[in-house]
Protein backbone atom coordinates (compact mmCIF):
# COMPACT_ATOMS: atom_id res chain seq x y z
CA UNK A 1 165.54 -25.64 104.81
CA UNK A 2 162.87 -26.76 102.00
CA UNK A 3 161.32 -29.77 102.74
CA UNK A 4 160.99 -32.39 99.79
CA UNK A 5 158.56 -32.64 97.21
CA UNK A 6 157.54 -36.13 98.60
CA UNK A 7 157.20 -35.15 102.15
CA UNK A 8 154.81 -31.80 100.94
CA UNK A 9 152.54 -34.26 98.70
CA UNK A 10 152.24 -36.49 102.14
CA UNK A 11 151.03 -33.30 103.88
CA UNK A 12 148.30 -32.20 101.36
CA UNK A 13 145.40 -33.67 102.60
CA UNK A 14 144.19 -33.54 98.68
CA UNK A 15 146.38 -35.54 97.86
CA UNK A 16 146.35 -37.78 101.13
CA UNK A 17 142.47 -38.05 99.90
CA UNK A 18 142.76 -38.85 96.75
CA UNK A 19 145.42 -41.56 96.78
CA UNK A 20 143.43 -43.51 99.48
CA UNK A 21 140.75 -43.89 97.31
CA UNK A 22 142.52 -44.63 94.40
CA UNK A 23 144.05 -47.64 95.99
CA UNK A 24 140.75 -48.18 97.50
CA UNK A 25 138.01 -47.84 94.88
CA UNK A 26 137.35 -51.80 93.02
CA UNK A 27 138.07 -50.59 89.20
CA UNK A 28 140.21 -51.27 86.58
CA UNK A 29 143.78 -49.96 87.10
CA UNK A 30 142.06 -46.92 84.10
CA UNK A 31 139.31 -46.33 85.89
CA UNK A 32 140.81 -45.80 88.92
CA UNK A 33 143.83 -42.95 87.84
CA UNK A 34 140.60 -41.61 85.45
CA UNK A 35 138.20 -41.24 88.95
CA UNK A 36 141.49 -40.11 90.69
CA UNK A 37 142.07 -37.40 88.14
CA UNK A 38 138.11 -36.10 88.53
CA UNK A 39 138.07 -36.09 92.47
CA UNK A 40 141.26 -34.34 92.45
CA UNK A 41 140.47 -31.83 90.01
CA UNK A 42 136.95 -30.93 91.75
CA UNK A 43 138.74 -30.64 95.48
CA UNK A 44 141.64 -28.79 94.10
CA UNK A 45 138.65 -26.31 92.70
CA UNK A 46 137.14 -26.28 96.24
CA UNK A 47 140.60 -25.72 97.60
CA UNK A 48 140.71 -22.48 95.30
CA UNK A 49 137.66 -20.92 96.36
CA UNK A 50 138.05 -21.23 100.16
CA UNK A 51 141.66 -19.79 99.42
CA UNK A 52 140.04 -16.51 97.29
CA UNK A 53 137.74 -15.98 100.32
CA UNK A 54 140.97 -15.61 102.28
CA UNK A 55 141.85 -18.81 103.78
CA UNK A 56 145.29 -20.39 104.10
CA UNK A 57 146.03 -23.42 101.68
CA UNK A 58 146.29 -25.90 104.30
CA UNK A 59 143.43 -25.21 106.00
CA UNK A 60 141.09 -24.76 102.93
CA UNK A 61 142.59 -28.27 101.87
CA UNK A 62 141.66 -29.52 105.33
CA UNK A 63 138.15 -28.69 104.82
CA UNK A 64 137.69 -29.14 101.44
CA UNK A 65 138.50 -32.65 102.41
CA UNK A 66 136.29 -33.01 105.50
CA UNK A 67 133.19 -32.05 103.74
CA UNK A 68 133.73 -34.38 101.56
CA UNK A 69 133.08 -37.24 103.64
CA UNK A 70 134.38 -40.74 105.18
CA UNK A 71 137.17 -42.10 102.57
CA UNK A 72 136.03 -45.49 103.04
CA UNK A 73 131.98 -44.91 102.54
CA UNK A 74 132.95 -43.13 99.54
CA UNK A 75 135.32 -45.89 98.43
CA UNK A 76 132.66 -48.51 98.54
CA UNK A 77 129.65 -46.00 97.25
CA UNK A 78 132.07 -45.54 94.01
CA UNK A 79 133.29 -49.32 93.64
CA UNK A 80 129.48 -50.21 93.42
CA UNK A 81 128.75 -48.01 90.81
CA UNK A 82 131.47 -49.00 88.76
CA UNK A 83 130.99 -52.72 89.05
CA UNK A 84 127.04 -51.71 88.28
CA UNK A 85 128.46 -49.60 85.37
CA UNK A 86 130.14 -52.49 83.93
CA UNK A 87 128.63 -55.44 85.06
């Protein structure tokens, strides 16, 4: 039985990634679906290579998102620089 479109998105850890710090990054609503957009388009590239080299989706998603780093560190590192970016 296919599983819904909702319940896939909630196992991509992409997009798991990405929406966490969307909701958690201090920005303008703009800003924040604009920085979204970027992150998700670099890690989907990631996600691409390790899955040329021969590794299943999932897991290249996995570790495309654990080298990334701690969601939260990178939360607060980017809500600096865009209250320092706009004063």
């Amino acid at each position: 039985m296919p599983r819904d479109p909702q319940h896939r998105e909630a196992d991509d850890p992409v997009t798991v990634l990405v929406g966490r710090l969307e909701r958690a990054v201090v920005a303008s609503r703009r800003q924040r679906r604009e920085l979204a957009r970027e992150l998700e388009g670099d890690l989907r590239e990631a996600v691409s290579a390790r899955v040329e080299a021969g590794e299943p989706e999932h897991a290249a998603a996995a570790a495309a998102v654990a080298e990334f780093g701690d969601p939260a560190a990178i939360a607060r590192e980017l809500s600096a620089a865009m209250l320092a970016d706009h004063g």
